[in-house]
PDB file of N, CA and C in Angstrom:
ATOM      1  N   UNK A   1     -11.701  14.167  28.907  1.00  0.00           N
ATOM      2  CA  UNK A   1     -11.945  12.754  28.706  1.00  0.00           C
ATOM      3  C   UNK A   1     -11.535  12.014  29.974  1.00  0.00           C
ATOM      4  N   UNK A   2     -12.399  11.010  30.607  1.00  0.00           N
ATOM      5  CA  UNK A   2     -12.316  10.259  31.846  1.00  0.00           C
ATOM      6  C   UNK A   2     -11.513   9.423  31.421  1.00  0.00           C
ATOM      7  N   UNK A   3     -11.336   8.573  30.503  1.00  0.00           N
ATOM      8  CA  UNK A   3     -11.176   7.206  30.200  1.00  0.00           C
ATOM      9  C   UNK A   3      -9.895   6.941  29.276  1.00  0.00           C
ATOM     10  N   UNK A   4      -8.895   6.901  29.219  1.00  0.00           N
ATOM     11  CA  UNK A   4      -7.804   7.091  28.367  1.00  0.00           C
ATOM     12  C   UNK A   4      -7.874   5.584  27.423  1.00  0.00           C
ATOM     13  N   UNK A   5      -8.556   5.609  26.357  1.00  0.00           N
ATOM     14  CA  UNK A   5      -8.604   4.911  25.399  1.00  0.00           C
ATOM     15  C   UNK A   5      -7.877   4.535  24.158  1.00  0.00           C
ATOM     16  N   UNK A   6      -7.618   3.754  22.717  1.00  0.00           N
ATOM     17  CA  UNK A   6      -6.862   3.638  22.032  1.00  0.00           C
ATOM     18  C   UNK A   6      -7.545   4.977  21.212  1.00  0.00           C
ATOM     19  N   UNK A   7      -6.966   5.759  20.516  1.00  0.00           N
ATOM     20  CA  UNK A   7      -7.562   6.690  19.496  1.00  0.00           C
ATOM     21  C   UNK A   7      -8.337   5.813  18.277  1.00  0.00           C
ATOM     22  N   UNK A   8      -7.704   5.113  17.838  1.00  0.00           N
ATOM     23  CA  UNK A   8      -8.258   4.247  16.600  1.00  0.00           C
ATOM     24  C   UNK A   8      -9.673   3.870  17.489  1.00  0.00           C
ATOM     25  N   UNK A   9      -9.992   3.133  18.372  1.00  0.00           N
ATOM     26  CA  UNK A   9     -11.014   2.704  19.136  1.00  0.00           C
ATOM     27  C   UNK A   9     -12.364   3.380  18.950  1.00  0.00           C
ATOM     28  N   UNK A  10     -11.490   4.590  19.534  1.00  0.00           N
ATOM     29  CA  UNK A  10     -12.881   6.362  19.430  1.00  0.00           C
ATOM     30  C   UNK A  10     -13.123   6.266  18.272  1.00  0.00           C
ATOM     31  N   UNK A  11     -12.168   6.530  17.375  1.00  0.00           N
ATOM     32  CA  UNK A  11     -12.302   6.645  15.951  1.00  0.00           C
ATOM     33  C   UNK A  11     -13.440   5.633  15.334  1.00  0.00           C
ATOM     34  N   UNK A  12     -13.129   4.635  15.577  1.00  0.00           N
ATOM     35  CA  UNK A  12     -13.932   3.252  15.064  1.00  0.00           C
ATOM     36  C   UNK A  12     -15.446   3.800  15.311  1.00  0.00           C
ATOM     37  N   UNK A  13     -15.326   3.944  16.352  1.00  0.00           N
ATOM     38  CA  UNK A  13     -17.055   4.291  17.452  1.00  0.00           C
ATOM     39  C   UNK A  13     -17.545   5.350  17.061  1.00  0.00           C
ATOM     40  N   UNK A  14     -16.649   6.222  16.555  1.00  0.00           N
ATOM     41  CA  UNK A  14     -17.609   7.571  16.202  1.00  0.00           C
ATOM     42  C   UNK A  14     -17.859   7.623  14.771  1.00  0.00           C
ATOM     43  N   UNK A  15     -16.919   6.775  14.174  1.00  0.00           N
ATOM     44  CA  UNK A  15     -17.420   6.544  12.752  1.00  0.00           C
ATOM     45  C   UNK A  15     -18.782   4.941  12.254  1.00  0.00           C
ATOM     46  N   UNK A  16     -18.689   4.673  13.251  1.00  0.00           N
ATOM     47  CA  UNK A  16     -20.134   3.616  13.414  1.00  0.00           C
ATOM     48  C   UNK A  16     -21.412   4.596  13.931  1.00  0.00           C
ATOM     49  N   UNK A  17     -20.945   5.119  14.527  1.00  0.00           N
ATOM     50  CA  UNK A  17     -22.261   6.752  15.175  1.00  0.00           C
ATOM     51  C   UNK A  17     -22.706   7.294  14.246  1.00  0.00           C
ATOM     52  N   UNK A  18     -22.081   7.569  13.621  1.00  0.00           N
ATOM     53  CA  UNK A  18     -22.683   8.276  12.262  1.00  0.00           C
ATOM     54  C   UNK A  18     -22.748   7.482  11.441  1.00  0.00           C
ATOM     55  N   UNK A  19     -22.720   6.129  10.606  1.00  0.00           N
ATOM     56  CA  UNK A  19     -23.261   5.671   9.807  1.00  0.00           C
ATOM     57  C   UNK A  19     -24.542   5.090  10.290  1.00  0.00           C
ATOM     58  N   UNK A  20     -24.473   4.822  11.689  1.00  0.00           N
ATOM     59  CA  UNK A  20     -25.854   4.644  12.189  1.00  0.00           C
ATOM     60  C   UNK A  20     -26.805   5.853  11.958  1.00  0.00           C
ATOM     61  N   UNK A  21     -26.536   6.995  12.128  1.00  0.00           N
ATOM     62  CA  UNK A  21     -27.848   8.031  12.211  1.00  0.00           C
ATOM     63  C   UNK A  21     -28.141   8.429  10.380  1.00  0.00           C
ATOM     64  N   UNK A  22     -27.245   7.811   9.776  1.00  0.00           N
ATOM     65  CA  UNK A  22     -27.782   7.687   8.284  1.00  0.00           C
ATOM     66  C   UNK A  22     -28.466   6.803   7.762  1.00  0.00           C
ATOM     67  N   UNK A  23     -28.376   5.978   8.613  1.00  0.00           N
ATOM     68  CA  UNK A  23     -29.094   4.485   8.206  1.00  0.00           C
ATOM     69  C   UNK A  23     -30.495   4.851   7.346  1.00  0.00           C
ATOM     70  N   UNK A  24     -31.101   4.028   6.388  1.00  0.00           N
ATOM     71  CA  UNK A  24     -32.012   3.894   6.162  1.00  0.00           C
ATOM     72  C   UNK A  24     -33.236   3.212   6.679  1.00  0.00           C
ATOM     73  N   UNK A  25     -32.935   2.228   7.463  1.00  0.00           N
ATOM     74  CA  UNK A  25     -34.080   1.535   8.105  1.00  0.00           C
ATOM     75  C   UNK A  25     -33.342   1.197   9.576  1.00  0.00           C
ATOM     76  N   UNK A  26     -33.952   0.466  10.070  1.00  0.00           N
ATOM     77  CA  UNK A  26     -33.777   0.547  11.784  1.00  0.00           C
ATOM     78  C   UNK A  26     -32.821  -0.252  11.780  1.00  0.00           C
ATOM     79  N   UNK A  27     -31.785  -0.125  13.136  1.00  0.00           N
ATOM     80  CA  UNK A  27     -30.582  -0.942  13.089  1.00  0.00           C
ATOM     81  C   UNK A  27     -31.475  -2.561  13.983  1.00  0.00           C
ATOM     82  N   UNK A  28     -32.062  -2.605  14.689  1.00  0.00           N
ATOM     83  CA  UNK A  28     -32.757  -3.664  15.012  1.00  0.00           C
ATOM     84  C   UNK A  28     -33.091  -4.793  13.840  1.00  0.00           C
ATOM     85  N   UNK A  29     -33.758  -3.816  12.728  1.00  0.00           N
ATOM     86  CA  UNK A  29     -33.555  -4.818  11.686  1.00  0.00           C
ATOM     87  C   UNK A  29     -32.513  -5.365  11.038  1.00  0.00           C
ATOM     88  N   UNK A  30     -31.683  -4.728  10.957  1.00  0.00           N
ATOM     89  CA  UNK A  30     -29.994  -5.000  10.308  1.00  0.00           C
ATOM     90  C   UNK A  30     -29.678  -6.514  11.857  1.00  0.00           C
ATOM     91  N   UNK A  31     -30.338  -6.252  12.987  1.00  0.00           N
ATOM     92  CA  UNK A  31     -29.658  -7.181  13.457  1.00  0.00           C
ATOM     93  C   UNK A  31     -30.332  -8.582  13.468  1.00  0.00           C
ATOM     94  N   UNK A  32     -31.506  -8.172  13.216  1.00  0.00           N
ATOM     95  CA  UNK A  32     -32.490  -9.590  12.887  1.00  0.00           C
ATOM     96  C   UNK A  32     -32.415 -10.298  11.637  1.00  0.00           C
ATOM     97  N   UNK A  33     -32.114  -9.214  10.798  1.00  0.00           N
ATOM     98  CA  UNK A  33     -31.499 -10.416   9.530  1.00  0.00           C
ATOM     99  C   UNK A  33     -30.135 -10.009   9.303  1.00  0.00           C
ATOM    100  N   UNK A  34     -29.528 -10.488  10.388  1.00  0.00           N
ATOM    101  CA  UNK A  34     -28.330 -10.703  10.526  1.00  0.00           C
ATOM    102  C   UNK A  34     -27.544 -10.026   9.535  1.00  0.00           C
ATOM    103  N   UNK A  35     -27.549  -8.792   9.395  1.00  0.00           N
ATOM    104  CA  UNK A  35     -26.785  -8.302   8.760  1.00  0.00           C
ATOM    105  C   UNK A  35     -26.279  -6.406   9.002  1.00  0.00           C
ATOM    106  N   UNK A  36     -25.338  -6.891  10.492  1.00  0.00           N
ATOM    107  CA  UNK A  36     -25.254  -5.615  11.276  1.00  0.00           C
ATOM    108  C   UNK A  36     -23.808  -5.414  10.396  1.00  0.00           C
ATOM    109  N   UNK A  37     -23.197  -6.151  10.346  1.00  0.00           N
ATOM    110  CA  UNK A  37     -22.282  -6.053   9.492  1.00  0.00           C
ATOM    111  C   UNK A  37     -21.757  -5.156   8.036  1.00  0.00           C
ATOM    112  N   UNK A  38     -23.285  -4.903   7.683  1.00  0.00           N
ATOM    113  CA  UNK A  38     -23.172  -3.597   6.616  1.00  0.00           C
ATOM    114  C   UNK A  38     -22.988  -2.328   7.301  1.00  0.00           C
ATOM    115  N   UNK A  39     -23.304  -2.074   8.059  1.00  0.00           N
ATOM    116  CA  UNK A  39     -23.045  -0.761   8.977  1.00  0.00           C
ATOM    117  C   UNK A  39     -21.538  -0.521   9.144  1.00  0.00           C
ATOM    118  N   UNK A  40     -21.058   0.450   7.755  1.00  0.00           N
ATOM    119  CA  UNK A  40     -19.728   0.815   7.477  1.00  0.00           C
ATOM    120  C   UNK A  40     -18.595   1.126   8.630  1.00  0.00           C
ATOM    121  N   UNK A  41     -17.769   0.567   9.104  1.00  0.00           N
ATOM    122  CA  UNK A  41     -16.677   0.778   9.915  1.00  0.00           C
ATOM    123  C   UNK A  41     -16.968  -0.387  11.468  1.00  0.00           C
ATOM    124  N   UNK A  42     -18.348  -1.022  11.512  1.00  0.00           N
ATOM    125  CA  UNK A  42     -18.646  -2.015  12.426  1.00  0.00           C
ATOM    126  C   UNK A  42     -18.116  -3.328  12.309  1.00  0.00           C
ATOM    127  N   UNK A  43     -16.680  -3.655  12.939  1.00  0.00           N
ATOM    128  CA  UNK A  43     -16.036  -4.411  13.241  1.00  0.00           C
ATOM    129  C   UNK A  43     -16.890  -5.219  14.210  1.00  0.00           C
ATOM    130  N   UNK A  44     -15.925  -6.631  14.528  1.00  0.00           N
ATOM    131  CA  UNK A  44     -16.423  -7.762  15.123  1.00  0.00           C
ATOM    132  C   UNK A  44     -16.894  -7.238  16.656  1.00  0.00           C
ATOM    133  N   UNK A  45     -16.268  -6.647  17.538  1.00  0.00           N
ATOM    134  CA  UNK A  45     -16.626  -5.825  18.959  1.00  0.00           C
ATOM    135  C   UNK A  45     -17.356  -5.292  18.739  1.00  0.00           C
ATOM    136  N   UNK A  46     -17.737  -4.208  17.847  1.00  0.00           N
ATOM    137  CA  UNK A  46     -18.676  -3.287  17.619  1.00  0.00           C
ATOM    138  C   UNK A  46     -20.014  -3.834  17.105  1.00  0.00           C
ATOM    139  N   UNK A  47     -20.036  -4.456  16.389  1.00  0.00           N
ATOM    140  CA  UNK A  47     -21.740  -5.371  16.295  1.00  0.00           C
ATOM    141  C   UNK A  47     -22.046  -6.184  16.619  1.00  0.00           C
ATOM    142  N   UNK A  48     -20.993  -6.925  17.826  1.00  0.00           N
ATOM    143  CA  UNK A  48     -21.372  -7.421  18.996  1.00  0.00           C
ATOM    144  C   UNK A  48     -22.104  -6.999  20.205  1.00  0.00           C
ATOM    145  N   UNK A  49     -21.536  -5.581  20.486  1.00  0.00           N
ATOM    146  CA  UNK A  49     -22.259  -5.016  21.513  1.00  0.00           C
ATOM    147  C   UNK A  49     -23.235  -4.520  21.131  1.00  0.00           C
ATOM    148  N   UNK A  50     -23.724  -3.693  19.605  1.00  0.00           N
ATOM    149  CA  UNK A  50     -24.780  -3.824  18.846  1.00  0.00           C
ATOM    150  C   UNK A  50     -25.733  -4.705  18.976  1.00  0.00           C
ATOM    151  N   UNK A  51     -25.745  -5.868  18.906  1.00  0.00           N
ATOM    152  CA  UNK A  51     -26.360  -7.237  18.598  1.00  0.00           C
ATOM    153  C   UNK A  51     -26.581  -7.157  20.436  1.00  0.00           C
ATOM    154  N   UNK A  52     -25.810  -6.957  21.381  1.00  0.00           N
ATOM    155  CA  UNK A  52     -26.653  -6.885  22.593  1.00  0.00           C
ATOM    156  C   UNK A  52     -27.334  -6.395  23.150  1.00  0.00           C
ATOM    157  N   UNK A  53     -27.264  -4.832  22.933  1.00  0.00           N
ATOM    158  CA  UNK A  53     -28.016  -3.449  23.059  1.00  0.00           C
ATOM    159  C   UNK A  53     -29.569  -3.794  22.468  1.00  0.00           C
ATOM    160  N   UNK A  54     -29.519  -3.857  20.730  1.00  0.00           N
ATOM    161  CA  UNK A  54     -30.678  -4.596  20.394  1.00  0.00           C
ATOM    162  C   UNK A  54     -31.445  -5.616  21.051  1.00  0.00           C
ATOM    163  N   UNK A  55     -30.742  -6.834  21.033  1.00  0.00           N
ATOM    164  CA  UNK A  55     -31.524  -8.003  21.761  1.00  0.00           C
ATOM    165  C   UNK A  55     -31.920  -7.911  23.348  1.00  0.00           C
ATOM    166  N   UNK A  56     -31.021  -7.439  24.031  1.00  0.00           N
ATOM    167  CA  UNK A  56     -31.323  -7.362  25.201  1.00  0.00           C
ATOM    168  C   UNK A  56     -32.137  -5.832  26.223  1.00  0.00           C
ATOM    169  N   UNK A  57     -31.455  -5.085  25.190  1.00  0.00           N
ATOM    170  CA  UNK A  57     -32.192  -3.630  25.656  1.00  0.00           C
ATOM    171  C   UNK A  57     -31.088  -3.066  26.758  1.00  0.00           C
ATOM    172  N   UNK A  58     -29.881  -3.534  26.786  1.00  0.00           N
ATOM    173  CA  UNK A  58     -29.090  -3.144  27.792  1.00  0.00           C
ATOM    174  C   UNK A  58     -27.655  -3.480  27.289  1.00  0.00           C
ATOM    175  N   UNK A  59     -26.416  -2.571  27.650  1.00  0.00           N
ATOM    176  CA  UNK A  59     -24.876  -2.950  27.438  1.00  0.00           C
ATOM    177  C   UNK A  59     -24.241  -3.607  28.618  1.00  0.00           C
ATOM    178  N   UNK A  60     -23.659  -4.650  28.588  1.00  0.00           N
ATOM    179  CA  UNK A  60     -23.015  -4.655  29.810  1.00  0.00           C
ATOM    180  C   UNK A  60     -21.774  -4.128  29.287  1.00  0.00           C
ATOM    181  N   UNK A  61     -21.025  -3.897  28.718  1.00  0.00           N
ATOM    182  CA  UNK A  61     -19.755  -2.826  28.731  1.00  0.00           C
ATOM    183  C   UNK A  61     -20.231  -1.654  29.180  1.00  0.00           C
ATOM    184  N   UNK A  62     -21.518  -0.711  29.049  1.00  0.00           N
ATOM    185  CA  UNK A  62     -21.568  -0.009  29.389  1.00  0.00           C
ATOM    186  C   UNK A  62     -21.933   0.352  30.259  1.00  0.00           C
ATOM    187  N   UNK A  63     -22.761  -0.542  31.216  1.00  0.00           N
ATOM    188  CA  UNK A  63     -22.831  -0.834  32.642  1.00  0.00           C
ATOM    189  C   UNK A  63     -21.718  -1.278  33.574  1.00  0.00           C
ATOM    190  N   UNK A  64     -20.695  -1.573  32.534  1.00  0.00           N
ATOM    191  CA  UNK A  64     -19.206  -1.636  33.661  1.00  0.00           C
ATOM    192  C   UNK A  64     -18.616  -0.018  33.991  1.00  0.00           C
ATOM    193  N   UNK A  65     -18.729   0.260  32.845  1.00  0.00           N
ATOM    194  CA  UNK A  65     -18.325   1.752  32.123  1.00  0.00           C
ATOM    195  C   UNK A  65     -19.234   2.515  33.471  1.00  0.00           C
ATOM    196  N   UNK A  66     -20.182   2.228  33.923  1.00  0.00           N
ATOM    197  CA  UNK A  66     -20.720   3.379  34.883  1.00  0.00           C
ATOM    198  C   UNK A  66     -20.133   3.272  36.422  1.00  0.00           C
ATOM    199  N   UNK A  67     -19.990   2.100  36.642  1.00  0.00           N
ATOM    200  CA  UNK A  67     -19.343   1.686  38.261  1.00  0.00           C
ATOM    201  C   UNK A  67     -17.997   2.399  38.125  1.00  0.00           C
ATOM    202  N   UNK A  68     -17.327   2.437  36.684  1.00  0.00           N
ATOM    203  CA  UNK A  68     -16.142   3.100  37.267  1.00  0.00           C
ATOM    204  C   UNK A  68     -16.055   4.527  37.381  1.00  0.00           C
ATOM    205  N   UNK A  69     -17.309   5.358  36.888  1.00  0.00           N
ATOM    206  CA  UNK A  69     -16.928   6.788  37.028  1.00  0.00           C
ATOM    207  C   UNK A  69     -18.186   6.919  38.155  1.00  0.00           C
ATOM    208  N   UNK A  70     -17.707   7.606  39.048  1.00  0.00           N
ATOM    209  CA  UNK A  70     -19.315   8.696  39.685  1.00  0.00           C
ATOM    210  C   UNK A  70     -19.718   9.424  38.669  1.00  0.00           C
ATOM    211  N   UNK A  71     -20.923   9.224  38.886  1.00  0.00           N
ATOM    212  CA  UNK A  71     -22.174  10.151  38.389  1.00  0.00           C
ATOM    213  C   UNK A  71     -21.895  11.966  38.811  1.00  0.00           C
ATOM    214  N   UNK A  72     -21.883  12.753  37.035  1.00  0.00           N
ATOM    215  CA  UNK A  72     -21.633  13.650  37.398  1.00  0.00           C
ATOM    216  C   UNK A  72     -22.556  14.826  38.472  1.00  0.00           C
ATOM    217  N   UNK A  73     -21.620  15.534  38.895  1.00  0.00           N
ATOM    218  CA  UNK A  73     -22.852  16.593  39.890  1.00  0.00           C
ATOM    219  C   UNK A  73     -23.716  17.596  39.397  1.00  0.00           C
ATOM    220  N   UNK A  74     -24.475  17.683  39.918  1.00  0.00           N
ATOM    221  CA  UNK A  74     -25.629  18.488  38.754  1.00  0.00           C
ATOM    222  C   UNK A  74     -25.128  19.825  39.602  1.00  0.00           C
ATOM    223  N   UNK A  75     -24.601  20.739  38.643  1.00  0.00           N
ATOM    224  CA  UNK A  75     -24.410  22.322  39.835  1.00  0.00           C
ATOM    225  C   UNK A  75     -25.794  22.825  40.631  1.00  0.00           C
ATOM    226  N   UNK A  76     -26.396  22.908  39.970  1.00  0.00           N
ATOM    227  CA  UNK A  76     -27.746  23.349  40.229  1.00  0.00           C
ATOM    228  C   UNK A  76     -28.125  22.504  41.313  1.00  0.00           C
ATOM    229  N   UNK A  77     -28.083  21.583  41.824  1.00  0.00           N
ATOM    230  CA  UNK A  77     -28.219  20.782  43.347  1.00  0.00           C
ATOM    231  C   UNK A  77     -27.046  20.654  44.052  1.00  0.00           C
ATOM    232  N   UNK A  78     -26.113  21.308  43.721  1.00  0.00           N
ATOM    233  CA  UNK A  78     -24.912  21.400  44.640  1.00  0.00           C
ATOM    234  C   UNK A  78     -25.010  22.234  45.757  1.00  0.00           C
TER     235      UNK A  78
END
């Protein structure tokens, strides 16, 4: 792990990961009628950045998240 994070945090995120890939209908829709909020364990941060990913097609947390690590090396072009 690169990033030394809160455990509860991960926890939160990986338990929103998987209620997402159970979902029944598209999370885009959950965010258009405003109701990302059913998506079990998605706290206020978490269907925020939801609600941006959707609307915008892009994270900026997770575009900060890339400036701080290099891009890993592919062995095979090393």
């Amino acid at each position: 792990m690169l990033k030394k994070d809160n455990i509860f945090k991960i926890r939160a995120y990986r338990k929103v990961s998987r209620a997402i890939t159970e979902l029944t209908e598209p999370v885009a829709r959950l965010v258009s009628d405003n109701r990302i909020n059913e998506i079990p364990g998605a706290g206020e941060a978490i269907t925020k950045k939801i609600t941006e990913l959707v609307t915008t097609g892009r994270l900026e947390y997770y575009e900060k998240l890339k400036t701080e690590f290099p891009e890993r090396v592919d062995p095979a072009r090393a």
